[in-house]
C-alpha atoms as a PDB file:
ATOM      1  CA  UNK A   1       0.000   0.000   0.000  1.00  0.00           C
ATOM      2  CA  UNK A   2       0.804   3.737  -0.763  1.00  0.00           C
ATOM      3  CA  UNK A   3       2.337   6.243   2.583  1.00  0.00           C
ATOM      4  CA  UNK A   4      -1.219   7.431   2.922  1.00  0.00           C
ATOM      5  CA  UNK A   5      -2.832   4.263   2.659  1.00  0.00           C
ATOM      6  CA  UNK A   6      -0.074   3.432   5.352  1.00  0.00           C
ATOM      7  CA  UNK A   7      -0.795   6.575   7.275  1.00  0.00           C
ATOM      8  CA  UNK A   8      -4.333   6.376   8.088  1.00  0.00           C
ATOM      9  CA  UNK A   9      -4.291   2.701   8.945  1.00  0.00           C
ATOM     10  CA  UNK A  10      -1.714   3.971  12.088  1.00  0.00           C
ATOM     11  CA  UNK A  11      -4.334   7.227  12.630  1.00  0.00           C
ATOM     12  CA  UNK A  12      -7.446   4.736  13.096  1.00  0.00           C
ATOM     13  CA  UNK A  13      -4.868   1.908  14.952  1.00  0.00           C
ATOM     14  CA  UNK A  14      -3.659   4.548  17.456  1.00  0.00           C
ATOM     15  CA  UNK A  15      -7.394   6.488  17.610  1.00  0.00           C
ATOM     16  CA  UNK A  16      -9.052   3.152  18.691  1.00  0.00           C
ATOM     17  CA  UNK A  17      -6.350   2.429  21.159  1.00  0.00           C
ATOM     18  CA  UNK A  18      -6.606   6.352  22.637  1.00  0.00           C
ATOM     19  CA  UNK A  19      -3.343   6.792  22.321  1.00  0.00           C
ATOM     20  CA  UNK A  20      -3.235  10.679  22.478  1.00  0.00           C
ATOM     21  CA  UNK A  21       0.390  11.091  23.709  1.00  0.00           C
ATOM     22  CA  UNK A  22       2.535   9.950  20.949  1.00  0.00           C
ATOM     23  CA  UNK A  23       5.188  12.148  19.053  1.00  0.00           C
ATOM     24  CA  UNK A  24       4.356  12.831  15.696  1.00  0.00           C
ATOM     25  CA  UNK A  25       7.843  10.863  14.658  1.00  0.00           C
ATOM     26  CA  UNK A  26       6.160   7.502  14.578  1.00  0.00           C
ATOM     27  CA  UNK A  27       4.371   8.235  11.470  1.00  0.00           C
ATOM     28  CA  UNK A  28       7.675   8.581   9.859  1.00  0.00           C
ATOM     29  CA  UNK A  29       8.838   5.181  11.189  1.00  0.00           C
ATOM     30  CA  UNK A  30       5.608   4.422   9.946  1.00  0.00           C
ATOM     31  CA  UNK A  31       6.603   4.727   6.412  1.00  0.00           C
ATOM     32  CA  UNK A  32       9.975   3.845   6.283  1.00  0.00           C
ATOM     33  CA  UNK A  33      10.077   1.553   4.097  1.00  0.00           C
ATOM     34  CA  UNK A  34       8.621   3.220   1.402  1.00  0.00           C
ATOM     35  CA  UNK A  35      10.200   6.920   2.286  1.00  0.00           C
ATOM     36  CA  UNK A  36      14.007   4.902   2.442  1.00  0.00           C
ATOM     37  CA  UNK A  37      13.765   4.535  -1.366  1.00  0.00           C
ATOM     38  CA  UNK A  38      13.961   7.582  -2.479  1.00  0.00           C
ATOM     39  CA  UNK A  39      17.385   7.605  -2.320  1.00  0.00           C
ATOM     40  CA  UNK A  40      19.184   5.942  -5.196  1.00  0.00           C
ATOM     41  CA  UNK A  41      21.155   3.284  -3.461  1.00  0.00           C
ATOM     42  CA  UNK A  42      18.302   1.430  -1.414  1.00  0.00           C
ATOM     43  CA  UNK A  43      16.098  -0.393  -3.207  1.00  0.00           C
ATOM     44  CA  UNK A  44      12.362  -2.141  -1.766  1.00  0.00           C
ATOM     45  CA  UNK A  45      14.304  -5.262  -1.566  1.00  0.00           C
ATOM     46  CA  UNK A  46      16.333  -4.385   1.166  1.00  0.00           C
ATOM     47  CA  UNK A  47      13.668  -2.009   3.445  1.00  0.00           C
ATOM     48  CA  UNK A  48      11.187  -4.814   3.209  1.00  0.00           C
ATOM     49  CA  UNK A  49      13.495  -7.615   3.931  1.00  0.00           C
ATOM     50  CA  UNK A  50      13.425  -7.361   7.775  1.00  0.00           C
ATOM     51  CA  UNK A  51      12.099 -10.330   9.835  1.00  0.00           C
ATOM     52  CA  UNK A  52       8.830  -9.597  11.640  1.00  0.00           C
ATOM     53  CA  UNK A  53       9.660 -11.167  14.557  1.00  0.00           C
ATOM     54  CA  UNK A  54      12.583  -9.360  14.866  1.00  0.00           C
ATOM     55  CA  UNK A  55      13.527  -8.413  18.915  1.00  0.00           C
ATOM     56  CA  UNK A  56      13.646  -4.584  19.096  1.00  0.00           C
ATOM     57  CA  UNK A  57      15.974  -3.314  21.941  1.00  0.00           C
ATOM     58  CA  UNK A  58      14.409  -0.345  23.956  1.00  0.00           C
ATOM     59  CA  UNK A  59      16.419   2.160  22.919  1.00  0.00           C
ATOM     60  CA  UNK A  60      14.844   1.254  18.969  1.00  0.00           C
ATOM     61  CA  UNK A  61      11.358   0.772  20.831  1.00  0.00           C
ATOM     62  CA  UNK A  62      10.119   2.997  17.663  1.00  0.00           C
ATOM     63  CA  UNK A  63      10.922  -0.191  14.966  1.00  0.00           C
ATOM     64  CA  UNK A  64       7.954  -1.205  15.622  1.00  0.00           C
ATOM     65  CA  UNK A  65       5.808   0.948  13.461  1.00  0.00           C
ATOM     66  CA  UNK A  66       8.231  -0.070  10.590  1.00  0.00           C
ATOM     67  CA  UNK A  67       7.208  -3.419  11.198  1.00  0.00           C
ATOM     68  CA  UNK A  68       3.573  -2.628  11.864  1.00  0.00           C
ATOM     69  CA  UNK A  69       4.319  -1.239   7.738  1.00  0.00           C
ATOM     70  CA  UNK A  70       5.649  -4.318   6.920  1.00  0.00           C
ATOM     71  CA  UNK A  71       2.300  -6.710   8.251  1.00  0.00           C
ATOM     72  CA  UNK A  72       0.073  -4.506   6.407  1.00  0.00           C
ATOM     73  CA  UNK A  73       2.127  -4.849   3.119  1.00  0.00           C
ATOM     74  CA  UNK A  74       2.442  -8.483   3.737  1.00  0.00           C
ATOM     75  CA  UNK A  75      -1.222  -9.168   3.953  1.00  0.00           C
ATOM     76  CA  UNK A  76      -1.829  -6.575   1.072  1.00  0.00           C
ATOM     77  CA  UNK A  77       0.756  -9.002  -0.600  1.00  0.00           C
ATOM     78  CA  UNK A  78       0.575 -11.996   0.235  1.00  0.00           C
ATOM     79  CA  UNK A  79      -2.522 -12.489   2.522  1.00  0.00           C
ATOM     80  CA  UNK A  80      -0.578 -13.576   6.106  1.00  0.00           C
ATOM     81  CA  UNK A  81       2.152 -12.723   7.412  1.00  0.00           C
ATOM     82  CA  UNK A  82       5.194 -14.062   6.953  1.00  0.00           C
ATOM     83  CA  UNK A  83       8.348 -13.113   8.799  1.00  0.00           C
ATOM     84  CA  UNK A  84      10.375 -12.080   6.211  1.00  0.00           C
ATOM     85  CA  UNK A  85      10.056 -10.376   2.358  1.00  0.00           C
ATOM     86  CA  UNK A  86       9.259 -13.751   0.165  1.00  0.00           C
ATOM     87  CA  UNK A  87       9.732 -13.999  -3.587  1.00  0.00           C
ATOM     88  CA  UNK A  88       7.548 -12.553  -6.253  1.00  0.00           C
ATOM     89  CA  UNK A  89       4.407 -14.985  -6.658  1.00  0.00           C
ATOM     90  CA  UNK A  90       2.040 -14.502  -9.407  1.00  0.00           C
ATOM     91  CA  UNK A  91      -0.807 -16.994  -7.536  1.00  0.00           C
ATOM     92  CA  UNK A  92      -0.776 -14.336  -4.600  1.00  0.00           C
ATOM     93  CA  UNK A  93      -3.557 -14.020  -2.359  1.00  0.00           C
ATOM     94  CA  UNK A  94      -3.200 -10.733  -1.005  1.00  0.00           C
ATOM     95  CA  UNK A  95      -5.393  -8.265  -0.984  1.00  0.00           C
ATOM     96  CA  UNK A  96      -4.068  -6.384  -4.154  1.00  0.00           C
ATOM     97  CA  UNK A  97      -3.237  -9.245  -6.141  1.00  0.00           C
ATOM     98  CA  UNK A  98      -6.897 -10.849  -5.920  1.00  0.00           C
ATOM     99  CA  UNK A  99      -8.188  -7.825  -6.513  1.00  0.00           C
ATOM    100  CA  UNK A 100      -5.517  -7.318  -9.338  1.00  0.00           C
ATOM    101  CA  UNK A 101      -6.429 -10.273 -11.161  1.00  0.00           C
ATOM    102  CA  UNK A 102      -9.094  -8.830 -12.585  1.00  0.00           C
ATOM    103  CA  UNK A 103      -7.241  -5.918 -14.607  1.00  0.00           C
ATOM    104  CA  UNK A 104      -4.424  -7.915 -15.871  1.00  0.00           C
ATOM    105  CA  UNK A 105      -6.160  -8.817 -18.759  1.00  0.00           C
ATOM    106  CA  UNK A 106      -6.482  -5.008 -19.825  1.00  0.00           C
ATOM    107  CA  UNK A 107      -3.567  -4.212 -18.713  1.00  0.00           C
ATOM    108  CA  UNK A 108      -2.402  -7.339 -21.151  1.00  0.00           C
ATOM    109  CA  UNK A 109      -4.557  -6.101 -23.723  1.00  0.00           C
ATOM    110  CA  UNK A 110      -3.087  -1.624 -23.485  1.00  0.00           C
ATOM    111  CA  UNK A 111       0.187  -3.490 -24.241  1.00  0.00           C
ATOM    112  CA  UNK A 112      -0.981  -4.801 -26.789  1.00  0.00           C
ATOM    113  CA  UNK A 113      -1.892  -1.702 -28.200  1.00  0.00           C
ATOM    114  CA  UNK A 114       1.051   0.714 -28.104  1.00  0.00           C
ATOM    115  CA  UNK A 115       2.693  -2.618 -29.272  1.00  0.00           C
ATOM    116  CA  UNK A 116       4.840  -2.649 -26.767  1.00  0.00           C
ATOM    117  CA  UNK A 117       5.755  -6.392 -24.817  1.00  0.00           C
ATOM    118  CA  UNK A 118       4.632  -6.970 -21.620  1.00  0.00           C
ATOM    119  CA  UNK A 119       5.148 -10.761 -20.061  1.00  0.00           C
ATOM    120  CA  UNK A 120       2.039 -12.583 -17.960  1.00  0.00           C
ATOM    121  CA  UNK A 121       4.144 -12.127 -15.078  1.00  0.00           C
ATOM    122  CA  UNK A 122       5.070  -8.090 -15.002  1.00  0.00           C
ATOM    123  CA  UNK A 123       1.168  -7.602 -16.092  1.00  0.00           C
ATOM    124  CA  UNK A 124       0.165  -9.886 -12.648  1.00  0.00           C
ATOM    125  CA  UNK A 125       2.797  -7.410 -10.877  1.00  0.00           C
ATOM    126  CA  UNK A 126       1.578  -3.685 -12.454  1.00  0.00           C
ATOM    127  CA  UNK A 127      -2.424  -5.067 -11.533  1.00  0.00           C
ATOM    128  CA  UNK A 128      -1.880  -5.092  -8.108  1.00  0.00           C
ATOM    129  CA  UNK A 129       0.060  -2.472  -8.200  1.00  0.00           C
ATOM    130  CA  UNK A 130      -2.636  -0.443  -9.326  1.00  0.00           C
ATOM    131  CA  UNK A 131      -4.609  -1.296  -6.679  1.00  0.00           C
ATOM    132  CA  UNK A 132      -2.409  -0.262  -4.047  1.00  0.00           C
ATOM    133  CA  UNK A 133      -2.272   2.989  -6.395  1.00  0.00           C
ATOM    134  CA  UNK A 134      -5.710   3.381  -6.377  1.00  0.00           C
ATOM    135  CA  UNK A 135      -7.060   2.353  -2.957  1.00  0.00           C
ATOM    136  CA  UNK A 136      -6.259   5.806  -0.825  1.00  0.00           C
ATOM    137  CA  UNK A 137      -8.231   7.120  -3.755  1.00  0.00           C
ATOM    138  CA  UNK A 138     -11.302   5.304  -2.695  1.00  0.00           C
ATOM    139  CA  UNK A 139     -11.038   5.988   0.892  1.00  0.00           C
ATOM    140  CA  UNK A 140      -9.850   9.792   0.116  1.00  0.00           C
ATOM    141  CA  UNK A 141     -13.282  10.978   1.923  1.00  0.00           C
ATOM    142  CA  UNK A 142     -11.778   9.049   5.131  1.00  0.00           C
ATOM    143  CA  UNK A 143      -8.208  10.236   4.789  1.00  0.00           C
ATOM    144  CA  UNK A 144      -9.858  14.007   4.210  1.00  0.00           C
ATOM    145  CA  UNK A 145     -11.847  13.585   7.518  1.00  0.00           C
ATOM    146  CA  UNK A 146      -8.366  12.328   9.477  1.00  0.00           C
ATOM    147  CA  UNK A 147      -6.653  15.038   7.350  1.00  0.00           C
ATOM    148  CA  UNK A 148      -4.144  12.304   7.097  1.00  0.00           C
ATOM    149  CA  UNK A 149      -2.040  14.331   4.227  1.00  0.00           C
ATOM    150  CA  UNK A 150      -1.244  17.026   6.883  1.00  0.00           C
ATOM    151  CA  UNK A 151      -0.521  14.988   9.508  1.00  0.00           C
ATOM    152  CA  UNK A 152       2.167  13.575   7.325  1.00  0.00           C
ATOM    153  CA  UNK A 153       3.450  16.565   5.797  1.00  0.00           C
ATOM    154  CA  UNK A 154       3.873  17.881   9.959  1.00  0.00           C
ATOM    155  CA  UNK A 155       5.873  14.729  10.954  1.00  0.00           C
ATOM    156  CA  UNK A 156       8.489  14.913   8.245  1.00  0.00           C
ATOM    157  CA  UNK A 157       9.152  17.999   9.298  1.00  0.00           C
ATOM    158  CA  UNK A 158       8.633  17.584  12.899  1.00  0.00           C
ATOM    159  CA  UNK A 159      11.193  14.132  12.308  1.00  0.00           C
ATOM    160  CA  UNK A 160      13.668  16.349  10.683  1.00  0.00           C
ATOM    161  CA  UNK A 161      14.211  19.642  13.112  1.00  0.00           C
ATOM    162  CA  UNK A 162      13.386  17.496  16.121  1.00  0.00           C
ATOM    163  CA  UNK A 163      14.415  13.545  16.286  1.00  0.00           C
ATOM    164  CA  UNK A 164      16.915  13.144  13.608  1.00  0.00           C
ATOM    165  CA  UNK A 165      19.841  11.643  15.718  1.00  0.00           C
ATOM    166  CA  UNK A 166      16.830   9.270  17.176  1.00  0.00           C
ATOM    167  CA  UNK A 167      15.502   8.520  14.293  1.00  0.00           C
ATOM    168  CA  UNK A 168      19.373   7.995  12.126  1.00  0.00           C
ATOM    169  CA  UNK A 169      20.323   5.756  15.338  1.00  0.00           C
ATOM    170  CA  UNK A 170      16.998   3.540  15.083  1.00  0.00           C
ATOM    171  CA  UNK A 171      17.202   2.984  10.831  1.00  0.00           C
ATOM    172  CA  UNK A 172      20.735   2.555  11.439  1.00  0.00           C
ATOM    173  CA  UNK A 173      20.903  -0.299  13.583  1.00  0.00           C
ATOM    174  CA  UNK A 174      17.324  -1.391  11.579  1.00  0.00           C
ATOM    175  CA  UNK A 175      19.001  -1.716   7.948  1.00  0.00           C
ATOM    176  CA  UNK A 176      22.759  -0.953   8.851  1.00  0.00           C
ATOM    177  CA  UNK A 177      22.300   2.304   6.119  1.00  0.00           C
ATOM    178  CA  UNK A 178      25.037   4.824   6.306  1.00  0.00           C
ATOM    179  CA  UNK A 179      23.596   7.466   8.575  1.00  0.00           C
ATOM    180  CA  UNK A 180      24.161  10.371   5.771  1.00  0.00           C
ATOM    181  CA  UNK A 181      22.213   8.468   3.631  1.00  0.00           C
ATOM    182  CA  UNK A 182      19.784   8.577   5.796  1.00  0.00           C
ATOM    183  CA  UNK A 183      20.042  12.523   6.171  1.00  0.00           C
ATOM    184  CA  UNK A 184      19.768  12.625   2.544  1.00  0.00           C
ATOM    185  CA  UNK A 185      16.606  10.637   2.236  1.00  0.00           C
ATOM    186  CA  UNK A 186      14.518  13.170   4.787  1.00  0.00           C
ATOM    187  CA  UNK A 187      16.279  16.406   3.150  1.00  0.00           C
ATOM    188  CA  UNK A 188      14.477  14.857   0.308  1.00  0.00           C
ATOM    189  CA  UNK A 189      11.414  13.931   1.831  1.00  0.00           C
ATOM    190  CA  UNK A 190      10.694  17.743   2.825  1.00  0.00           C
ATOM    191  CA  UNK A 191      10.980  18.098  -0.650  1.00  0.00           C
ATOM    192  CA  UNK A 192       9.045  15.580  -2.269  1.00  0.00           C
ATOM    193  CA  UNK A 193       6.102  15.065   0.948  1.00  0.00           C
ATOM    194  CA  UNK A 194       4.630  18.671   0.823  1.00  0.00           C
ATOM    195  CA  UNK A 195       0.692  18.770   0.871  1.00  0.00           C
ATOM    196  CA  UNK A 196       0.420  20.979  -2.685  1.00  0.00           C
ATOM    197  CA  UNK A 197       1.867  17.725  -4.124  1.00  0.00           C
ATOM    198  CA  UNK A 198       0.440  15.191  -2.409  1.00  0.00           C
ATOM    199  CA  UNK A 199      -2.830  16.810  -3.085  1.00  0.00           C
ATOM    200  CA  UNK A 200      -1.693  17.242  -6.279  1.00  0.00           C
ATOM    201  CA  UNK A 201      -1.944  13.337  -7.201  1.00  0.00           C
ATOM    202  CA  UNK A 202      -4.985  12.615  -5.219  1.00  0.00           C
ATOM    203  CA  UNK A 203      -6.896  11.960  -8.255  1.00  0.00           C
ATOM    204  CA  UNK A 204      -6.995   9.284 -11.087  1.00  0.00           C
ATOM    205  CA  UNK A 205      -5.226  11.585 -13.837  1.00  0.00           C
ATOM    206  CA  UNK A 206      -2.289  11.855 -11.129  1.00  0.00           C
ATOM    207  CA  UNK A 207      -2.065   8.213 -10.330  1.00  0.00           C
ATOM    208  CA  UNK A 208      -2.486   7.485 -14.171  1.00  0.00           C
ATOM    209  CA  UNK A 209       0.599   9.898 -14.910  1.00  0.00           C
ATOM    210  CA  UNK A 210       2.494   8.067 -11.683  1.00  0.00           C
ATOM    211  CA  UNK A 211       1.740   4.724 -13.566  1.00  0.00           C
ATOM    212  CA  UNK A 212       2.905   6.143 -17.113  1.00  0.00           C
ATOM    213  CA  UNK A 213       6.012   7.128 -15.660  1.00  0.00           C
ATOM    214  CA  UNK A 214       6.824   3.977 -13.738  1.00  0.00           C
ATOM    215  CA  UNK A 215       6.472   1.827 -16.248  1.00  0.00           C
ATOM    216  CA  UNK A 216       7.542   4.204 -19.436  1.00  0.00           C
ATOM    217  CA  UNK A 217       4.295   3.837 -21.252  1.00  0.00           C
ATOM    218  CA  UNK A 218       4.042   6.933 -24.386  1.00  0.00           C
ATOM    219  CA  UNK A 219       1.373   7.536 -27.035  1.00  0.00           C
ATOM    220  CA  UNK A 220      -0.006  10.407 -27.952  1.00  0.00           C
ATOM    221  CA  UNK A 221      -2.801   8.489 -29.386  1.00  0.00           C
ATOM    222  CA  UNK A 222      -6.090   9.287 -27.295  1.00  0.00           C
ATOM    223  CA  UNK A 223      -7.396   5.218 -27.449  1.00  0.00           C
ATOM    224  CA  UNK A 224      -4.193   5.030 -25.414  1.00  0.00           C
ATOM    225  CA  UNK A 225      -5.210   7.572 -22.779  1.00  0.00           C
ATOM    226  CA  UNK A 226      -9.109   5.912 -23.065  1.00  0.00           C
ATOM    227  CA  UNK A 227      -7.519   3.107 -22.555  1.00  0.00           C
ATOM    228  CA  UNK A 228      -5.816   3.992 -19.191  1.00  0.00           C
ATOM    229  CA  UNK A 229      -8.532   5.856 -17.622  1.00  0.00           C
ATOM    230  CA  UNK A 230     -10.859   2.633 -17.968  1.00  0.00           C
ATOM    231  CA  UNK A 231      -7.913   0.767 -16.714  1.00  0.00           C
ATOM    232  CA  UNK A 232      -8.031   3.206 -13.593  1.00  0.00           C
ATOM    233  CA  UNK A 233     -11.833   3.406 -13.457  1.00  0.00           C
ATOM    234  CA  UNK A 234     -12.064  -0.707 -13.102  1.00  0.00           C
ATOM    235  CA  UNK A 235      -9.541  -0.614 -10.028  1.00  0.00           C
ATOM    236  CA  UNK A 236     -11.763   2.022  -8.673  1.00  0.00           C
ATOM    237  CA  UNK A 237     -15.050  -0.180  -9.123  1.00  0.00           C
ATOM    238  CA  UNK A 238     -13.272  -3.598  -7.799  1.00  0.00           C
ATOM    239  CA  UNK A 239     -12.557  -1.891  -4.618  1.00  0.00           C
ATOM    240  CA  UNK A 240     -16.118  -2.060  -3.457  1.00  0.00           C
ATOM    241  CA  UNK A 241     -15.113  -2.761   0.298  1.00  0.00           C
ATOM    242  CA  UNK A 242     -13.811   0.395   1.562  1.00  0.00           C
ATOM    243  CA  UNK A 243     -13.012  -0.611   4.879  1.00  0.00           C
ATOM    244  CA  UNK A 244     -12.924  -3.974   5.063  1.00  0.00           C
ATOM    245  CA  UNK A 245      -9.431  -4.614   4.235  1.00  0.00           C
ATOM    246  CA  UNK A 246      -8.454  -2.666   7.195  1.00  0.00           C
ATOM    247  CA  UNK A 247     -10.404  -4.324   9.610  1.00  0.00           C
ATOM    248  CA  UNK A 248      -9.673  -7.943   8.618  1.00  0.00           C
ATOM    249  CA  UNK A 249      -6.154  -6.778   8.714  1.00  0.00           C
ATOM    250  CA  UNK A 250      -5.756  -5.421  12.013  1.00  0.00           C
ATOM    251  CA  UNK A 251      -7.365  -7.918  13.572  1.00  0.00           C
ATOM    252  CA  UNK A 252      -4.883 -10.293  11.920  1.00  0.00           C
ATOM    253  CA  UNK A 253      -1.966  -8.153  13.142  1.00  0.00           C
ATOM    254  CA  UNK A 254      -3.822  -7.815  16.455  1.00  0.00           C
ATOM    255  CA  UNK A 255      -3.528 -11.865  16.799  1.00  0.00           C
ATOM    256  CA  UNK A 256      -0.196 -11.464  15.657  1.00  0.00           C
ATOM    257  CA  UNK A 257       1.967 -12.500  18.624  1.00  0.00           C
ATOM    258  CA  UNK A 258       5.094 -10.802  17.456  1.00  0.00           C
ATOM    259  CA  UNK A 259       3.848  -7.506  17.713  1.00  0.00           C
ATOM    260  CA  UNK A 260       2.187  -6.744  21.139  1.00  0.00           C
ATOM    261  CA  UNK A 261       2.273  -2.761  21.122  1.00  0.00           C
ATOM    262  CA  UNK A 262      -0.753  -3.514  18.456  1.00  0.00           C
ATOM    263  CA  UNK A 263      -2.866  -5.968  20.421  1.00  0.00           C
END
């Protein structure tokens, strides 16, 4: 799932506990593994790849919420948890990838098109992506009534004038990453995470142009651009659940016996 996707789940996790007290760093832990990538040199592969069991000293107490981001990806992935990053599977049975299944044949079919190759495999992979593109699009209402894109926008900056030596120390001993690395990825972030452009993309034009760009896909020809909106407009229609993925999730993590601050 996307940071705001990601972001909200914590809001409604820490709102149902009353948990008023909390600094607004966690949110950043929050979406570590996702925010890490920015930088050139670390790749999904390696801020994914973190056993879920993993003991977290006190002094790193905060890890958790990067592994709370990790059981929600795994069930969006692969539909339990499993305690570390598995290999690609195109039978999934995670959320997005059920889901998915049902756009891969368009998205198999657009290729087609702009004659451009595309293998069964990479088309299984891009469908559920665009669900997790797509799915803080159908809950925008509910991340607009959390106001979920501020609250992030305040703990990037919050992280970076206030708790960067705690938060360098605690990604540091999580992925062993070079500490100015680290720097470099939130000078970034302030860049990249402002609420004009996150706003910005909170709409199916901006998540078509995100997908475009991902996956290099030009034509000026307007079947093409048809083609992408009903693409879009199908993800938006199979997601006819709104909350229920979060609910059978965190109870899942809640069970979860590895991570107790979420019970």
């Amino acid at each position: 799932m996307f940071m705001l996707t990601h972001t909200y789940f914590l809001q409604k996790v820490l709102g149902a506990a009353d948990i008023k007290d909390i600094g607004l760093d966690v949110f950043v832990y929050n979406i570590a593994p996702d925010l890490l990538t920015i930088h050139p040199r670390i790749g999904p592969d390696k801020t994914h790849k973190i056993r879920r069991s993993l003991q977290i000293p006190k002094q790193y107490s905060k890890s958790v919420y990067v592994i709370f981001h990790l059981l929600v990806d795994d069930l969006s992935h692969y539909g339990y948890i499993s305690d570390y990053q598995e290999e690609f599977n195109t039978d999934s049975k995670g959320y997005s990838y059920i889901k998915g299944k049902y756009l891969i044949k368009s998205i198999l079919e657009l290729y087609k098109a702009i004659k451009k190759e595309i293998s069964y495999s990479e088309a299984v992979y891009q469908s559920h992506l665009i669900i997790e593109m797509i799915y803080d699009l159908v809950i925008l209402n509910h991340i607009n009534s959390f106001k979920t894109i501020d609250l992030l926008v305040e703990a990037i900056n919050f992280t970076v004038n206030n708790k960067m030596n705690e938060f360098s120390d605690t990604i540091n001993w999580l992925y062993d990453l070079d500490k100015n690395e680290i720097n470099e990825v939130m000078k970034n972030a302030l860049l990249y995470i402002t609420k004009e452009g996150m706003e910005s993309i909170m709409n199916i034009e901006g998540r078509i142009n995100l997908y475009k760009d991902k996956f290099g896909l030009k034509s000026n020809e307007l079947f093409f651009y048809d083609g992408l909106r009903n693409l879009f407009q199908q993800a938006i229609d199979l997601i006819d659940d709104d909350e229920l993925f979060f609910l059978e999730t965190m109870q899942i993590i809640k069970n979860y016996s590895g991570l107790p601050a979420f019970r």
